[in-house]
N, C-alpha and C. Protein backbone atom coordinates (compact mmCIF):
# COMPACT_ATOMS: atom_id res chain seq x y z
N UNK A 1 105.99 70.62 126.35
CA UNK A 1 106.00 70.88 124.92
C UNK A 1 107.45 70.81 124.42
N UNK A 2 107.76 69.89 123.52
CA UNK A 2 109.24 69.87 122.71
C UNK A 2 109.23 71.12 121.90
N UNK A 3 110.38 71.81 121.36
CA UNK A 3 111.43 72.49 120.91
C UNK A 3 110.68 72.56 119.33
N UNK A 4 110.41 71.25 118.54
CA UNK A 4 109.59 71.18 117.53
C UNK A 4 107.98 71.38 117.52
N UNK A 5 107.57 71.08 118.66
CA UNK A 5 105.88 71.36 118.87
C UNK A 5 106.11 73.02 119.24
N UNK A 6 107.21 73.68 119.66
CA UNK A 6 107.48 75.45 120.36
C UNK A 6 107.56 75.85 119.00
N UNK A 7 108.37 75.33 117.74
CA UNK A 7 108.35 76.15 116.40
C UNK A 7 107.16 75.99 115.48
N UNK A 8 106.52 75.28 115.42
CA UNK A 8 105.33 75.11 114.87
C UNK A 8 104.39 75.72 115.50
N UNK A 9 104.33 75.97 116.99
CA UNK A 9 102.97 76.20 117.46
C UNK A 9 103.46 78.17 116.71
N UNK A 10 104.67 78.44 116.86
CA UNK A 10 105.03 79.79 116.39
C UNK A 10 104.77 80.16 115.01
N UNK A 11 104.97 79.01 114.15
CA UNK A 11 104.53 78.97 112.63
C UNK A 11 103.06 78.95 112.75
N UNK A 12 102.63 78.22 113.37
CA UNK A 12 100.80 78.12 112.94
C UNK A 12 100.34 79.99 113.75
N UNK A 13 101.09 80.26 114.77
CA UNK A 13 100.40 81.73 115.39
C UNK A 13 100.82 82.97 114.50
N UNK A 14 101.68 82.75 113.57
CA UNK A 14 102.29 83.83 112.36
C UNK A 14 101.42 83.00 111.34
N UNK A 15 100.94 82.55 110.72
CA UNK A 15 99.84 82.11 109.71
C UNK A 15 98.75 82.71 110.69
N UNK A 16 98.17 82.58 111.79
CA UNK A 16 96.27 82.99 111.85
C UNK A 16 96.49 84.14 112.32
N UNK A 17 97.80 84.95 112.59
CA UNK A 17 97.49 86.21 113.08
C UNK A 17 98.09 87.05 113.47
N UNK A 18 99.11 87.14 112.73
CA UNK A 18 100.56 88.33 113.09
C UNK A 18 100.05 89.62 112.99
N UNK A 19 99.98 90.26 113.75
CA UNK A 19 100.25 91.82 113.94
C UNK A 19 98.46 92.09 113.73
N UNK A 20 97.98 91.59 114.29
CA UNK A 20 96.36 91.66 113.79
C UNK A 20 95.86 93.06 114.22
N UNK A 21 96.44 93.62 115.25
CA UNK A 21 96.39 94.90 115.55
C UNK A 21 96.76 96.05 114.37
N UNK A 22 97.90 95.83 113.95
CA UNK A 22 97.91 96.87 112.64
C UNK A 22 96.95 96.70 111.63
N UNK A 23 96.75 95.18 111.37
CA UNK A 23 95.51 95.35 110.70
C UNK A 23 94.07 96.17 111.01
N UNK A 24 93.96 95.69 111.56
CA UNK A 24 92.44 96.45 112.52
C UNK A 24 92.95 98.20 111.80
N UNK A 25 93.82 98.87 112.65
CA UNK A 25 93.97 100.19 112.76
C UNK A 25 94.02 100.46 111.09
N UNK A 26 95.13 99.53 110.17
CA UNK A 26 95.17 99.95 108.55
C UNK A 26 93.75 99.89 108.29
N UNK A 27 92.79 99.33 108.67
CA UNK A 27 91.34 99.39 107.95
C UNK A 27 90.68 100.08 107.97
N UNK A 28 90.62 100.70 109.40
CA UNK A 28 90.18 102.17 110.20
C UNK A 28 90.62 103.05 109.39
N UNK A 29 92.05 103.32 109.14
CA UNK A 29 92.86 104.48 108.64
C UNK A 29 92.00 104.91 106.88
N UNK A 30 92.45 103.49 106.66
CA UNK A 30 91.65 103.27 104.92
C UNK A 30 90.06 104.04 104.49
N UNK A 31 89.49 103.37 105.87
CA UNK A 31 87.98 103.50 106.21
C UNK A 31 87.81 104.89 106.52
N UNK A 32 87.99 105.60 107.16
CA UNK A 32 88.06 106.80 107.75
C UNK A 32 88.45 108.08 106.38
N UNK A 33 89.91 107.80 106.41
CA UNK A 33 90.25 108.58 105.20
C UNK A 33 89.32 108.80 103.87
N UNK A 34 89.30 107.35 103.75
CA UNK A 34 88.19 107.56 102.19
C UNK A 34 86.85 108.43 102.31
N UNK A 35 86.54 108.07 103.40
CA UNK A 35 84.96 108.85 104.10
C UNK A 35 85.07 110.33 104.27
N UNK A 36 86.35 110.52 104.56
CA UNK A 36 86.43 111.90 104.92
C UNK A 36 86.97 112.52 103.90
N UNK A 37 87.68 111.94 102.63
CA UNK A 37 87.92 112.50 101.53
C UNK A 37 86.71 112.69 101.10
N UNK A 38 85.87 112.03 100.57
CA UNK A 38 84.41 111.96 99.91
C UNK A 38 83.89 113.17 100.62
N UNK A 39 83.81 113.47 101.85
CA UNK A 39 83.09 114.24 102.55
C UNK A 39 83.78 115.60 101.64
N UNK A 40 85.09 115.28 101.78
CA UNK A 40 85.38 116.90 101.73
C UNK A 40 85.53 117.32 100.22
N UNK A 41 85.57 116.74 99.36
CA UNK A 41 85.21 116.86 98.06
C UNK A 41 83.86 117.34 97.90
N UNK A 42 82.92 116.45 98.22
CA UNK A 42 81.70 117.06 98.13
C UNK A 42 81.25 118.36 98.64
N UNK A 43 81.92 119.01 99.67
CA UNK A 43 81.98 120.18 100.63
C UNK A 43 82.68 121.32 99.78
N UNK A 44 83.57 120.77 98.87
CA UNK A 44 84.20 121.85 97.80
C UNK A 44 83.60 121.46 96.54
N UNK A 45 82.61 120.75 96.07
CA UNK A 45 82.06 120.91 94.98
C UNK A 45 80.73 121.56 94.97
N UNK A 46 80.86 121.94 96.33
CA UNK A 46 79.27 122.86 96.90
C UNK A 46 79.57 124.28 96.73
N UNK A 47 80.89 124.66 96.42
CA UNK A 47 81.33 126.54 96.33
C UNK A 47 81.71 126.74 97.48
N UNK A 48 81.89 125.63 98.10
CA UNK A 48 83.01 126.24 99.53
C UNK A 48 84.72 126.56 99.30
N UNK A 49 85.07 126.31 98.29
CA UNK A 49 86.25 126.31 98.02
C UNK A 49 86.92 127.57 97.68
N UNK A 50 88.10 127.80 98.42
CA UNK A 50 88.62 129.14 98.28
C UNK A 50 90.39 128.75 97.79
N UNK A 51 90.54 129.76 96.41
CA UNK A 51 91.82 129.35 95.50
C UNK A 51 93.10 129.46 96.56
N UNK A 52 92.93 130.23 97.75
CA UNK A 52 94.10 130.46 98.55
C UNK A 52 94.42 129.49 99.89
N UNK A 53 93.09 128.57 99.85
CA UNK A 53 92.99 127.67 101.03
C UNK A 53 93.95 126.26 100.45
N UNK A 54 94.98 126.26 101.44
CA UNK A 54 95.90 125.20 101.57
C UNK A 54 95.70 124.08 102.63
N UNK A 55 94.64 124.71 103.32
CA UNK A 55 94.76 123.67 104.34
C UNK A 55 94.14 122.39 103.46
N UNK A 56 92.83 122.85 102.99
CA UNK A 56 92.40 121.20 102.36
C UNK A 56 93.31 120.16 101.61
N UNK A 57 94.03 121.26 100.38
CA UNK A 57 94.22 120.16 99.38
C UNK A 57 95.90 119.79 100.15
N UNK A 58 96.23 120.33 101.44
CA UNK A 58 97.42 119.65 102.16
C UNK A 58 96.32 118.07 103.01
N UNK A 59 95.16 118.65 103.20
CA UNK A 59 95.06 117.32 104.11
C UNK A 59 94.19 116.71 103.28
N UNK A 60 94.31 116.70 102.06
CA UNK A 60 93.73 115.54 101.14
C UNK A 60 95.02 114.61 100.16
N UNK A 61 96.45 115.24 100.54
CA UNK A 61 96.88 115.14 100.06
C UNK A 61 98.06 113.75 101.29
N UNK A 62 97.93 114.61 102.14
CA UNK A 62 98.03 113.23 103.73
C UNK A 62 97.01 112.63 103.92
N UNK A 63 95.97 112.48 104.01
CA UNK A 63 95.31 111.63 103.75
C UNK A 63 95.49 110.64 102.94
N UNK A 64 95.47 110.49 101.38
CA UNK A 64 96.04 110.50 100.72
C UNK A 64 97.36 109.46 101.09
N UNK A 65 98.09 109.95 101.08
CA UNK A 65 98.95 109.41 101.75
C UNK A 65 99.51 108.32 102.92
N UNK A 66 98.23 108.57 103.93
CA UNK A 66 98.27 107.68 104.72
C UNK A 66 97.81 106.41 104.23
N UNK A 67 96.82 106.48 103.29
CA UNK A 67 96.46 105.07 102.79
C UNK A 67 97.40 104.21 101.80
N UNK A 68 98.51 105.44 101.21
CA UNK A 68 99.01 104.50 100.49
C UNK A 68 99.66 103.91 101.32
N UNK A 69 100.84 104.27 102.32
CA UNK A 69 101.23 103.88 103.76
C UNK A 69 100.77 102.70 104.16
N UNK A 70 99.62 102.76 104.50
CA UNK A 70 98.96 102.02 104.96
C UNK A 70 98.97 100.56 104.10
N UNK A 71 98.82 100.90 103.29
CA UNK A 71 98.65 99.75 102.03
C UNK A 71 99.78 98.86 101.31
N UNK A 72 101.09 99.95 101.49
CA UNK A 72 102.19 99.24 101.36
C UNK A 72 102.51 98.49 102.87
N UNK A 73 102.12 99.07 103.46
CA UNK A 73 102.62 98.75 104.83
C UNK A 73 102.45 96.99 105.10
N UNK A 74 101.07 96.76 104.51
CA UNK A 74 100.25 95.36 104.32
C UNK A 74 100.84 94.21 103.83
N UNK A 75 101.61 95.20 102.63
CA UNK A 75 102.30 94.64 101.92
C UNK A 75 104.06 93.82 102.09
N UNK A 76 104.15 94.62 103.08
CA UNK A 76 105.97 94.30 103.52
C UNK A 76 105.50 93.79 104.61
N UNK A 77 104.05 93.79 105.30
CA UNK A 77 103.57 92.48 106.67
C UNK A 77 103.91 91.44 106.01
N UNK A 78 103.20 91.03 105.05
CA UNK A 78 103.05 89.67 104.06
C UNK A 78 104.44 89.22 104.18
N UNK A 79 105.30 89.99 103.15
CA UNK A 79 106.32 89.66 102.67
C UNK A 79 107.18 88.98 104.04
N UNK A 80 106.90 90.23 105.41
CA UNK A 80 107.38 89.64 106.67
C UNK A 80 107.12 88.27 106.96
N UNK A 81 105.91 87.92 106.83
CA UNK A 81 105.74 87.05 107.59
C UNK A 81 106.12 86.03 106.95
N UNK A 82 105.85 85.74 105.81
CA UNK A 82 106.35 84.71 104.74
C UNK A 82 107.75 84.02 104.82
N UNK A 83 108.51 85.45 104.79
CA UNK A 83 109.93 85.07 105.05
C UNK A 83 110.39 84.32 107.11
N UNK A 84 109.56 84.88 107.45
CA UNK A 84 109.65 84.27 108.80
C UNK A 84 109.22 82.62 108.88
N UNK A 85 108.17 82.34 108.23
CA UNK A 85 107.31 81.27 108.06
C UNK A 85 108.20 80.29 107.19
N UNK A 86 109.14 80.88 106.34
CA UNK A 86 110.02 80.17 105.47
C UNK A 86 111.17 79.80 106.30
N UNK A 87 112.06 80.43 107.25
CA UNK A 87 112.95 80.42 108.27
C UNK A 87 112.49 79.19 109.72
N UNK A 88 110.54 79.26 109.93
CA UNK A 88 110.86 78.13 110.66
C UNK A 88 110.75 77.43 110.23
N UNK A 89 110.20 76.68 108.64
CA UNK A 89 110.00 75.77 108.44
C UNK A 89 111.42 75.01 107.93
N UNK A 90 112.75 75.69 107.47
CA UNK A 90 113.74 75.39 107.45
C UNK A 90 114.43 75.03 108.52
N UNK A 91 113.79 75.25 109.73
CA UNK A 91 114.31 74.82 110.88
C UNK A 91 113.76 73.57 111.08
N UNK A 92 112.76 73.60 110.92
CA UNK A 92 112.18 72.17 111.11
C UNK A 92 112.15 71.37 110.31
N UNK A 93 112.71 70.98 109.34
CA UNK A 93 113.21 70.26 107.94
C UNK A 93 114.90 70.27 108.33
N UNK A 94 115.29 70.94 108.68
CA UNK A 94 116.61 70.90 109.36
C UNK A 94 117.09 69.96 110.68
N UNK A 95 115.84 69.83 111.25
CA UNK A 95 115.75 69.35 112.32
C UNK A 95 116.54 70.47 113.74
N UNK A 96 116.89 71.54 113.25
CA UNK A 96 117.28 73.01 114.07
C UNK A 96 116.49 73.25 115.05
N UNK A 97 116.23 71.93 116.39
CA UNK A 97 114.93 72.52 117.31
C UNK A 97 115.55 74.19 118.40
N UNK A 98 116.77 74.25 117.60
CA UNK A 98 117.31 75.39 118.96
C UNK A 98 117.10 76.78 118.32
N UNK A 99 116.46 76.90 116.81
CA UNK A 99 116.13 78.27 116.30
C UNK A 99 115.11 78.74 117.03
N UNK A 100 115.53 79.99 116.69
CA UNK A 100 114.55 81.37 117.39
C UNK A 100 114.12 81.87 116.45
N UNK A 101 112.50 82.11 116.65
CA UNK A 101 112.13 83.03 115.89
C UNK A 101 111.73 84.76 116.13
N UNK A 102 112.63 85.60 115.62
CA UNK A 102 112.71 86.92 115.38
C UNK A 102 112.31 87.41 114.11
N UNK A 103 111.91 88.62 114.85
CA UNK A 103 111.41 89.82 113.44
C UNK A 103 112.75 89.58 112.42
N UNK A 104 112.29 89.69 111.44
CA UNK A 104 113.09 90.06 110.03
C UNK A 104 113.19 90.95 110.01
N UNK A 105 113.80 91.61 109.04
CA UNK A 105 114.86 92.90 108.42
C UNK A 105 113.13 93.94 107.74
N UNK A 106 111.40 92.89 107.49
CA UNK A 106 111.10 94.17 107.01
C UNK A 106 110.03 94.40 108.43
N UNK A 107 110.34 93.64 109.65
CA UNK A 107 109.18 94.08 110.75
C UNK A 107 109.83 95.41 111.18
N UNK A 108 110.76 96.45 111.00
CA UNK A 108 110.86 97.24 111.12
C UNK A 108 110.37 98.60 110.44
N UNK A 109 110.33 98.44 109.13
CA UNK A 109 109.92 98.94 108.03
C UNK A 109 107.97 99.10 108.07
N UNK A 110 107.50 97.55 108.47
CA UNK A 110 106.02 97.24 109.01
C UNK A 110 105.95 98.72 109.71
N UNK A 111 106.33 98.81 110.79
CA UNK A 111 106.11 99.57 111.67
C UNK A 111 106.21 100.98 111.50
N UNK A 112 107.49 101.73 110.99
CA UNK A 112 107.44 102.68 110.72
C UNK A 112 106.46 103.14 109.39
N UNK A 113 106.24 102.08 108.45
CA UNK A 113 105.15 102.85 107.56
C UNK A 113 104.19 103.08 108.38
N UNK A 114 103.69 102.17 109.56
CA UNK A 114 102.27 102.00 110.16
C UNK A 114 102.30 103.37 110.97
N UNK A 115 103.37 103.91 111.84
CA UNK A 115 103.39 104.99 112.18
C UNK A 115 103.41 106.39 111.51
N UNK A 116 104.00 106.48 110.90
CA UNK A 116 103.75 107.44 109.75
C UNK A 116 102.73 107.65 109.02
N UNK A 117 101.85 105.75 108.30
CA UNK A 117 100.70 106.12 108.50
C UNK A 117 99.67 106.87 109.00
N UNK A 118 100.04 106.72 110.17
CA UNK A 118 98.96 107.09 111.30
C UNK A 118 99.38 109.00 111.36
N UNK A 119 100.50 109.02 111.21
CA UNK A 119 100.86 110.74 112.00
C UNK A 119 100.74 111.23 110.68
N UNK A 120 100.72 111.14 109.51
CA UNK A 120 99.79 111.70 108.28
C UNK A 120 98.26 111.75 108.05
N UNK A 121 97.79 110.21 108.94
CA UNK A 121 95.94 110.62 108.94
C UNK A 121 95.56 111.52 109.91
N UNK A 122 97.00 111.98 111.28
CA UNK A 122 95.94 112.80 112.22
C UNK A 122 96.35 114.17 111.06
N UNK A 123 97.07 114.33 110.84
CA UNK A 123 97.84 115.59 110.54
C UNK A 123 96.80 116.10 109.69
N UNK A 124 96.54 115.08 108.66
CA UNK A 124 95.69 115.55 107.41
C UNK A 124 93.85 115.72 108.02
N UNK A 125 93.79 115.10 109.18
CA UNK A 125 92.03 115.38 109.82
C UNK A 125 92.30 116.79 111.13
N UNK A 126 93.52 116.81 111.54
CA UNK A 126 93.94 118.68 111.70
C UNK A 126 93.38 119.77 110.54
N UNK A 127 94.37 119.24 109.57
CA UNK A 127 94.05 120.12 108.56
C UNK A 127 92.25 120.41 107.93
N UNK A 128 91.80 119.39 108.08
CA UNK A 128 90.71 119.53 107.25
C UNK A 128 90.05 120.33 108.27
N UNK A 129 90.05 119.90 109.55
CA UNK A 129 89.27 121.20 110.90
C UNK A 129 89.77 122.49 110.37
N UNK A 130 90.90 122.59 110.03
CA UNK A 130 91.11 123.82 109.90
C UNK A 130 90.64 124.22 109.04
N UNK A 131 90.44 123.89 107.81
CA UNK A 131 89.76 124.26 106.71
C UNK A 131 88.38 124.80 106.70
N UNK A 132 87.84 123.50 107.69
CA UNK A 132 86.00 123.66 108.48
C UNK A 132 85.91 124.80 108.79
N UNK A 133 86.90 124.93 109.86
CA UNK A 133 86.67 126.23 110.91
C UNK A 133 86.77 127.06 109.88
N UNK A 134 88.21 127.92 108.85
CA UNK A 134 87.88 128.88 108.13
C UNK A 134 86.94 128.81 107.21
N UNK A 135 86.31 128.15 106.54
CA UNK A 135 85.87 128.23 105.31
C UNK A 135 84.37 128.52 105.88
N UNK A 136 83.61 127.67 106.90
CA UNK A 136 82.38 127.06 106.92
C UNK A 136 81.80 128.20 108.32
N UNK A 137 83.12 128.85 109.16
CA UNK A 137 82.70 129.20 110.59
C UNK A 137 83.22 130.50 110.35
């Protein structure tokens, strides 16, 4: 395989499927959260709700949170990959068969929203147990 068939085959594998794993998990996170918000709304529009209980409206509020996370997170993938996808194709219009392709300046950023994501949806499905347990047990 030439140097130009190695940057393209890298351009066509960042077009069908960069980071397909965060995807998967952002959908889960999205999926999950919303379900379990709904749940727990409905659980406090039943008279379970007590004016001094913090645990819920803290883990509706990470929750919450994790999706926006999550959602920007999607958003600076894109932007990643684009700009990567723009870098090899300047290589290869350049005729540059000796570029490398590396993460950009936002696959770091990708990641830490995606983690944070994630340590706000457990935090906020902690909280809501806790809420279960006092309110319901």
């Amino acid at each position: 395989m030439t140097d130009s068939e190695t940057l393209r085959s890298q351009r066509e594998w960042l077009e069908s499927g960069l980071a397909e794993t965060y995807r998967e998990v952002d959908k889960l996170i999205v999926g999950v959260s919303s379900a379990v918000l709904a749940f727990s709304v409905a659980l406090v529009d039943r008279g379970h709700e007590q004016d001094d209980d913090w645990s819920i409206k803290a883990s509706w509020v990470l929750l919450l949170l994790s999706i926006a996370l999550v959602l920007f997170s999607l958003v600076m993938e894109q932007r990643e990959r684009n700009m990567r996808m723009d870098k090899i194709d300047a290589a290869i219009t350049a005729g540059d068969l000796t570029h490398q392709d590396v993460s950009g300046p936002w696959a770091k950023a990708v990641a830490t929203l995606n983690y944070f994501g994630l340590a706000a949806f457990f935090v906020g499905l902690v909280l809501l147990a806790v809420f279960l347990m006092t309110s319901l047990g």
